[in-house]
N, C-alpha and C. Protein backbone atom coordinates (compact mmCIF):
# COMPACT_ATOMS: atom_id res chain seq x y z
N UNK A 1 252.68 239.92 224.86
CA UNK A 1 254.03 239.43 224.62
C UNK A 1 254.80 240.45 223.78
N UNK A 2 256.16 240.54 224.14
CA UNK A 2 256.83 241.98 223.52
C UNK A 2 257.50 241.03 222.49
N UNK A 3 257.46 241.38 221.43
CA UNK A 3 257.90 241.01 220.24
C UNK A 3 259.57 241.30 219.77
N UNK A 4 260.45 240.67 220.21
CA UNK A 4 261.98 240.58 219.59
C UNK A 4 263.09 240.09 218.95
N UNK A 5 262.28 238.60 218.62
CA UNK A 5 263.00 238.14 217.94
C UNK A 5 261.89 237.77 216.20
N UNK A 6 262.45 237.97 215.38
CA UNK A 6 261.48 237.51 214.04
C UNK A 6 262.60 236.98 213.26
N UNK A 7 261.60 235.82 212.55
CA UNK A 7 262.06 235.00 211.64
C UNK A 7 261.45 235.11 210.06
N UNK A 8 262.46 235.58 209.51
CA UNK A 8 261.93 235.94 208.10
C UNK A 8 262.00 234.38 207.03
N UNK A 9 261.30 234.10 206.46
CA UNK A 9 261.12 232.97 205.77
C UNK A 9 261.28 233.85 204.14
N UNK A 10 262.39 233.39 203.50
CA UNK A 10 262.00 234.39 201.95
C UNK A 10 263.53 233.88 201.06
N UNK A 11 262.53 233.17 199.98
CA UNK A 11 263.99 232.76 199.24
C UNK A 11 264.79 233.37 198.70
N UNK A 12 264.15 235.13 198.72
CA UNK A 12 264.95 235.96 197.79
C UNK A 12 266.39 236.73 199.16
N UNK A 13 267.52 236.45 198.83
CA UNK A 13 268.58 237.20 199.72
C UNK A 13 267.87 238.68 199.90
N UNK A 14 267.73 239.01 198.78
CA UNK A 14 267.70 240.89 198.84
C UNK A 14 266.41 240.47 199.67
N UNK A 15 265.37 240.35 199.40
CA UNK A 15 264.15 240.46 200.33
C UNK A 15 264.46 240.51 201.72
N UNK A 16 265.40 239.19 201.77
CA UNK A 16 265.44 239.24 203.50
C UNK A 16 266.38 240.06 204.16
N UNK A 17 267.23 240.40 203.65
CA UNK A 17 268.32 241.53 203.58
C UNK A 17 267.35 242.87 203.86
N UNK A 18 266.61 243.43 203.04
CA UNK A 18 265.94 244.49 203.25
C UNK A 18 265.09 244.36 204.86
N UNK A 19 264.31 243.09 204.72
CA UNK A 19 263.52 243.15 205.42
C UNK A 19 264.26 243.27 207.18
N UNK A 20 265.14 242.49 207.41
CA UNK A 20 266.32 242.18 207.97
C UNK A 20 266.87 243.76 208.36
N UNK A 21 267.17 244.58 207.51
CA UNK A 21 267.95 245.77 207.87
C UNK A 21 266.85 246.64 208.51
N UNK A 22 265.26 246.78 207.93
CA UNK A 22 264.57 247.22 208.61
C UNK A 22 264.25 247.17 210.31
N UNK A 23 264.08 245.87 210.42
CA UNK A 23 263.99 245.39 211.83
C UNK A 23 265.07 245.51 212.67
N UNK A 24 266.31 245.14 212.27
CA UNK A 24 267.42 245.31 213.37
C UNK A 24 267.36 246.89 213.45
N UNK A 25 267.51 247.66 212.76
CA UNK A 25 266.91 249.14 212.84
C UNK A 25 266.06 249.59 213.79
N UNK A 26 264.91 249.02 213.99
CA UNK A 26 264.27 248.77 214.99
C UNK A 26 264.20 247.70 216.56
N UNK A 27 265.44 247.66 216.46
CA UNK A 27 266.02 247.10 217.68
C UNK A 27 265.36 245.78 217.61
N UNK A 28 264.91 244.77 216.61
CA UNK A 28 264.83 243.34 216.69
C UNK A 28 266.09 242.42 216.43
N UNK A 29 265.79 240.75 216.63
CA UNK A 29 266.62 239.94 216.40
C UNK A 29 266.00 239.48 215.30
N UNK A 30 267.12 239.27 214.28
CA UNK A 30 266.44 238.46 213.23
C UNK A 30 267.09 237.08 212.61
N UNK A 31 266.49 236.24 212.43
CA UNK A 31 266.41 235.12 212.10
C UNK A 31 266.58 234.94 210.35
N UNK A 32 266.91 233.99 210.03
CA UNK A 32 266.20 233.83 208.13
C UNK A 32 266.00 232.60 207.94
N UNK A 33 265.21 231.80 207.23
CA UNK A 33 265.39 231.02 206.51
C UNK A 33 264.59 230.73 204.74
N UNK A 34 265.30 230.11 203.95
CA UNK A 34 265.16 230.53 203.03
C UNK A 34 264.15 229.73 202.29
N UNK A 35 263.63 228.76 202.95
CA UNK A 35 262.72 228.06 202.30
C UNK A 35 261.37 227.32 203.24
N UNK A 36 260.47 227.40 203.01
CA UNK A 36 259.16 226.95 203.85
C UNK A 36 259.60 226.03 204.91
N UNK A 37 260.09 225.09 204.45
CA UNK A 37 260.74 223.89 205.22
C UNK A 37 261.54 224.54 206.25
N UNK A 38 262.77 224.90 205.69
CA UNK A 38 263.48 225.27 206.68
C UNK A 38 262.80 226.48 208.03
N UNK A 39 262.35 227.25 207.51
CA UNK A 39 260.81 228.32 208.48
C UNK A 39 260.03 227.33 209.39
N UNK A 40 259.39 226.00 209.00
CA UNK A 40 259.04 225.28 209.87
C UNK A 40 260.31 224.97 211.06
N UNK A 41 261.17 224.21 210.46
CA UNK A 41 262.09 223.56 211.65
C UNK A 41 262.56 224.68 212.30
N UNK A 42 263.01 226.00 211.56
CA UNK A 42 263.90 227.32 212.50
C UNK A 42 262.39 227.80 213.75
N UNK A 43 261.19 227.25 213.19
CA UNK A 43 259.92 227.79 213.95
C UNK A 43 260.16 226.71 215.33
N UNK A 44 260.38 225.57 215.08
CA UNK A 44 260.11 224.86 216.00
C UNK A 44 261.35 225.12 217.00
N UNK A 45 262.42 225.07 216.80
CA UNK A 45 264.05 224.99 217.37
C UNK A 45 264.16 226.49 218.28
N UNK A 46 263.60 227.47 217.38
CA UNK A 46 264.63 228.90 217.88
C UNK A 46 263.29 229.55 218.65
N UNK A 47 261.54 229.11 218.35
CA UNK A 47 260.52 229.74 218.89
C UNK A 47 260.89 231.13 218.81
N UNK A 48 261.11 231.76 217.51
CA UNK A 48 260.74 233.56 217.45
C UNK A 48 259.44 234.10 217.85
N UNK A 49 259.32 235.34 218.20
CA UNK A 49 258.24 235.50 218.69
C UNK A 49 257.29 236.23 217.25
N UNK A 50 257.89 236.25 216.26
CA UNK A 50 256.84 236.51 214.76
C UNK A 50 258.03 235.98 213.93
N UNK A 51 257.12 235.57 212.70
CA UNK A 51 257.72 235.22 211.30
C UNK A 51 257.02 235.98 210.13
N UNK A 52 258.15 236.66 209.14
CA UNK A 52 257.60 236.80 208.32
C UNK A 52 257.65 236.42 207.74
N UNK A 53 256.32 235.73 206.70
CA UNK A 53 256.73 234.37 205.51
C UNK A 53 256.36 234.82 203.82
N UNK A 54 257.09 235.03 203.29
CA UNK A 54 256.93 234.80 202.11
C UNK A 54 256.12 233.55 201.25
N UNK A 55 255.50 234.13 200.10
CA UNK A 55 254.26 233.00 199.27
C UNK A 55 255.20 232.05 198.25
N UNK A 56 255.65 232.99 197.54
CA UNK A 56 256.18 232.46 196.10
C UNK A 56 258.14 231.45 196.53
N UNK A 57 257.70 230.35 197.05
CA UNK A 57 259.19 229.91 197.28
C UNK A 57 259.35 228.42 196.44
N UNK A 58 260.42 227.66 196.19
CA UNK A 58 260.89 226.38 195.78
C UNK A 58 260.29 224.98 196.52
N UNK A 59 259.80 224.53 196.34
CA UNK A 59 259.48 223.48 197.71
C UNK A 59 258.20 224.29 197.55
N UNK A 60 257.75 223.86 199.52
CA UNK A 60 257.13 224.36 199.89
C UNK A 60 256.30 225.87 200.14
N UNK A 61 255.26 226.39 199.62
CA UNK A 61 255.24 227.65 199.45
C UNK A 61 254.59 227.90 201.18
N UNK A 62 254.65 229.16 201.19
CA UNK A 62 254.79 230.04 202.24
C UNK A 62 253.09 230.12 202.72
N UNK A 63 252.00 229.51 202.13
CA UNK A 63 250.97 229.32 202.70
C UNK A 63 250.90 227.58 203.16
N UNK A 64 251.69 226.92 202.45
CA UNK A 64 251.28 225.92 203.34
C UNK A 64 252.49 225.52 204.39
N UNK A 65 253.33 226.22 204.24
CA UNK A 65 254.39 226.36 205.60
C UNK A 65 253.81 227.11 206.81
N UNK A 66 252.70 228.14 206.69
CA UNK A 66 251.89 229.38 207.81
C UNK A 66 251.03 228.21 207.93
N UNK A 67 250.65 227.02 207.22
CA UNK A 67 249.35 226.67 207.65
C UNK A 67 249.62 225.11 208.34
N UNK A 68 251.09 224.72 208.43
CA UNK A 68 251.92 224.29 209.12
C UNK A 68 252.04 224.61 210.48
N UNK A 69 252.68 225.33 210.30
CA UNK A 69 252.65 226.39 211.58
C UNK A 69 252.18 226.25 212.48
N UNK A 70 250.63 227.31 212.25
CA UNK A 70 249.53 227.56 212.55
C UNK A 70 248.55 226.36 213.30
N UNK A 71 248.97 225.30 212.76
CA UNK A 71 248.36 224.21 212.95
C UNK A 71 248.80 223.38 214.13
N UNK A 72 250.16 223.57 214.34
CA UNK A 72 251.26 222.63 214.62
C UNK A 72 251.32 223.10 217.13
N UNK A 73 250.52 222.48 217.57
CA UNK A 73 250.75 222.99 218.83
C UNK A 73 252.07 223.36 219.44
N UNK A 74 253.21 223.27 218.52
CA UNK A 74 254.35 223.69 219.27
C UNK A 74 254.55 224.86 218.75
N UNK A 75 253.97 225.13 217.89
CA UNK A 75 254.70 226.60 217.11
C UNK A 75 253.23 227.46 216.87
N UNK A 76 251.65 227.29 217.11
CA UNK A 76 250.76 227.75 216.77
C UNK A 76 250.58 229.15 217.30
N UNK A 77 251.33 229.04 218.64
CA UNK A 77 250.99 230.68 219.16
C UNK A 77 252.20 231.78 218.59
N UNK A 78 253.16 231.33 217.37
CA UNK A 78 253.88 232.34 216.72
C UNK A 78 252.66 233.09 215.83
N UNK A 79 253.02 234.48 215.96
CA UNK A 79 252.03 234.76 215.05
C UNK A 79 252.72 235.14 213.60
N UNK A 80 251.73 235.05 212.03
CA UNK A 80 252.70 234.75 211.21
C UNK A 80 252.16 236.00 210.20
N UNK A 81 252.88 236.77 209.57
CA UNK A 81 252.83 238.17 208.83
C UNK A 81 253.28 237.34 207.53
N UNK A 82 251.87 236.99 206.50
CA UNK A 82 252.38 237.15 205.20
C UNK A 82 253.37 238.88 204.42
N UNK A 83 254.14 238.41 203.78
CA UNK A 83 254.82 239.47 202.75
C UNK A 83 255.38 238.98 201.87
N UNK A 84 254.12 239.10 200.71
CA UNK A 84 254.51 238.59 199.44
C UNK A 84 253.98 239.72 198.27
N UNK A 85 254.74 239.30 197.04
CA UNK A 85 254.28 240.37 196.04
C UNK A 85 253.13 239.92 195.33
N UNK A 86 252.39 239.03 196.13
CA UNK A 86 250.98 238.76 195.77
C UNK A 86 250.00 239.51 196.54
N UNK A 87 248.81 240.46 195.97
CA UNK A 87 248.40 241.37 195.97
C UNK A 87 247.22 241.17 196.06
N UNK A 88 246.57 240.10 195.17
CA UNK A 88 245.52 240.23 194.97
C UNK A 88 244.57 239.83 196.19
N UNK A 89 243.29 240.48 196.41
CA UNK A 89 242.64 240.41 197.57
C UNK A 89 242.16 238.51 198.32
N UNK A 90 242.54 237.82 196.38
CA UNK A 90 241.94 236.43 196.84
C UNK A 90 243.26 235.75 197.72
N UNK A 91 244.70 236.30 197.17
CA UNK A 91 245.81 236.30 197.76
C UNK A 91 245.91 236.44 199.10
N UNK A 92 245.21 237.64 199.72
CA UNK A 92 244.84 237.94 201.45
C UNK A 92 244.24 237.42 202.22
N UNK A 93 243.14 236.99 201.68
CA UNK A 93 242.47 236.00 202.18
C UNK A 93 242.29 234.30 202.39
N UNK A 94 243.34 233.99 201.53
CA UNK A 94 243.83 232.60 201.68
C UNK A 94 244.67 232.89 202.41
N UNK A 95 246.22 233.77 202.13
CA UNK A 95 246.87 234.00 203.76
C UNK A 95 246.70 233.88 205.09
N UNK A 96 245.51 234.35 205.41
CA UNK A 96 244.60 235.14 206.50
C UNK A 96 243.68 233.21 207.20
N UNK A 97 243.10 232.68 205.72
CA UNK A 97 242.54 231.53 206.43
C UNK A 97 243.44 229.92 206.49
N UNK A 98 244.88 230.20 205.86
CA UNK A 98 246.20 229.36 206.57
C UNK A 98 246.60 229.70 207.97
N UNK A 99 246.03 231.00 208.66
CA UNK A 99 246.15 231.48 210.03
C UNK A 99 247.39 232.24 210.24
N UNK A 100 247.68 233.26 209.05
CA UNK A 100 248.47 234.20 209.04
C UNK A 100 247.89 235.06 209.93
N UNK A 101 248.65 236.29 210.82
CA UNK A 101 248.31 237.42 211.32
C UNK A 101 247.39 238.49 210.77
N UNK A 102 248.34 238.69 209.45
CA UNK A 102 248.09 239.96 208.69
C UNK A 102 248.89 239.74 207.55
N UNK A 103 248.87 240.62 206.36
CA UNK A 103 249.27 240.28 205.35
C UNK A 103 249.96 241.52 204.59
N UNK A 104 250.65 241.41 204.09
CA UNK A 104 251.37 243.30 203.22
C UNK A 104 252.15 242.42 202.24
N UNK A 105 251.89 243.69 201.84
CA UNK A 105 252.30 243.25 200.21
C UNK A 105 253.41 244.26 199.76
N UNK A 106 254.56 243.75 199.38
CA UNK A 106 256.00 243.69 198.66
C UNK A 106 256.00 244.37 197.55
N UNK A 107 256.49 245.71 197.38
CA UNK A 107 257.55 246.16 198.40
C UNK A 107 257.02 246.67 199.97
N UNK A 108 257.85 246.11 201.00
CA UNK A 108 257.16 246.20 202.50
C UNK A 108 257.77 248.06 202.47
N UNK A 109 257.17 248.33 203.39
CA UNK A 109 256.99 249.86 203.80
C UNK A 109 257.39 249.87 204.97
N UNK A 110 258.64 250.19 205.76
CA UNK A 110 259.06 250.13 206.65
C UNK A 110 258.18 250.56 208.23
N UNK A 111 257.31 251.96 207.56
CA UNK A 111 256.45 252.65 208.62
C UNK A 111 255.41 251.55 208.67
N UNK A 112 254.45 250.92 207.67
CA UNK A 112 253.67 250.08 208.03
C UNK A 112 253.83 248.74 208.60
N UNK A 113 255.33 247.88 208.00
CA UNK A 113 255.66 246.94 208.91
C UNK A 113 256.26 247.28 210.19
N UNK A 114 256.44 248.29 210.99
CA UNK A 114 256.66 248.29 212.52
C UNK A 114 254.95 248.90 213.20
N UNK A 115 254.21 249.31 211.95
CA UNK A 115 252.64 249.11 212.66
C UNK A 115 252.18 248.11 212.70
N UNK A 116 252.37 247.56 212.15
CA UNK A 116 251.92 245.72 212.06
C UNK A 116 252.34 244.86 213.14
N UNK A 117 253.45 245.37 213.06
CA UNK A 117 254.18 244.17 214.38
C UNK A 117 253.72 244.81 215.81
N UNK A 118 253.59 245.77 215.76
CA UNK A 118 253.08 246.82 217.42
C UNK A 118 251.94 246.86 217.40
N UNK A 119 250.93 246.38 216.28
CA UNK A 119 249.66 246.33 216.49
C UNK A 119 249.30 244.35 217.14
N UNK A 120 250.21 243.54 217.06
CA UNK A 120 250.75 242.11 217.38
C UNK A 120 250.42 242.38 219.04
């Protein structure tokens, strides 16, 4: 599946702004929403073909919105790219077993998030 539309989940404007300018750069559509919740319903309604979700949000955090998701047969085959400024390896691996894709850690690296998504 060719990957063109993504939905960034991230309460911070600048985050998704950055992340956002990267991708349309790279000839994607991008989506936002700013809080776990809202990432679920924009997951179910608009079916992007990746999300990137942020950890640290208001509400609902960004692992149990991926593990939402993930779970959820209408939205399970999105695949979901943690990017959070959580680092730590126990951090990756709870990502990873909510049924995230892959995981990078903030600040994103433009060259490694379009390897990530082409490795999708």
């Amino acid at each position: 599946m060719a990957i063109k539309n993504v939905l960034i989940v991230d309460d911070s404007a600048t985050d998704s702004h950055l992340l956002g300018e990267m991708l349309k750069k790279n000839g994607y559509t991008v989506l936002t929403a700013t809080s776990g919740e809202e990432g679920i319903a924009k997951a179910k309604k608009d079916k992007p073909d990746l999300i990137l979700m942020d950890i640290v949000m208001p509400g609902m955090s960004g692992f149990e919105a991926t593990r939402a998701i993930s779970k959820d047969p209408e939205t399970s085959s999105i695949p979901v790219i943690v990017c959070s400024t959580k680092g730590q390896e126990t951090d990756k691996a709870w990502g990873l077993r909510q049924g995230a894709k892959d995981y990078i850690v903030k600040p994103v690296v433009e060259k490694v998030l379009m390897e990530k998504i082409r490795a999708l």
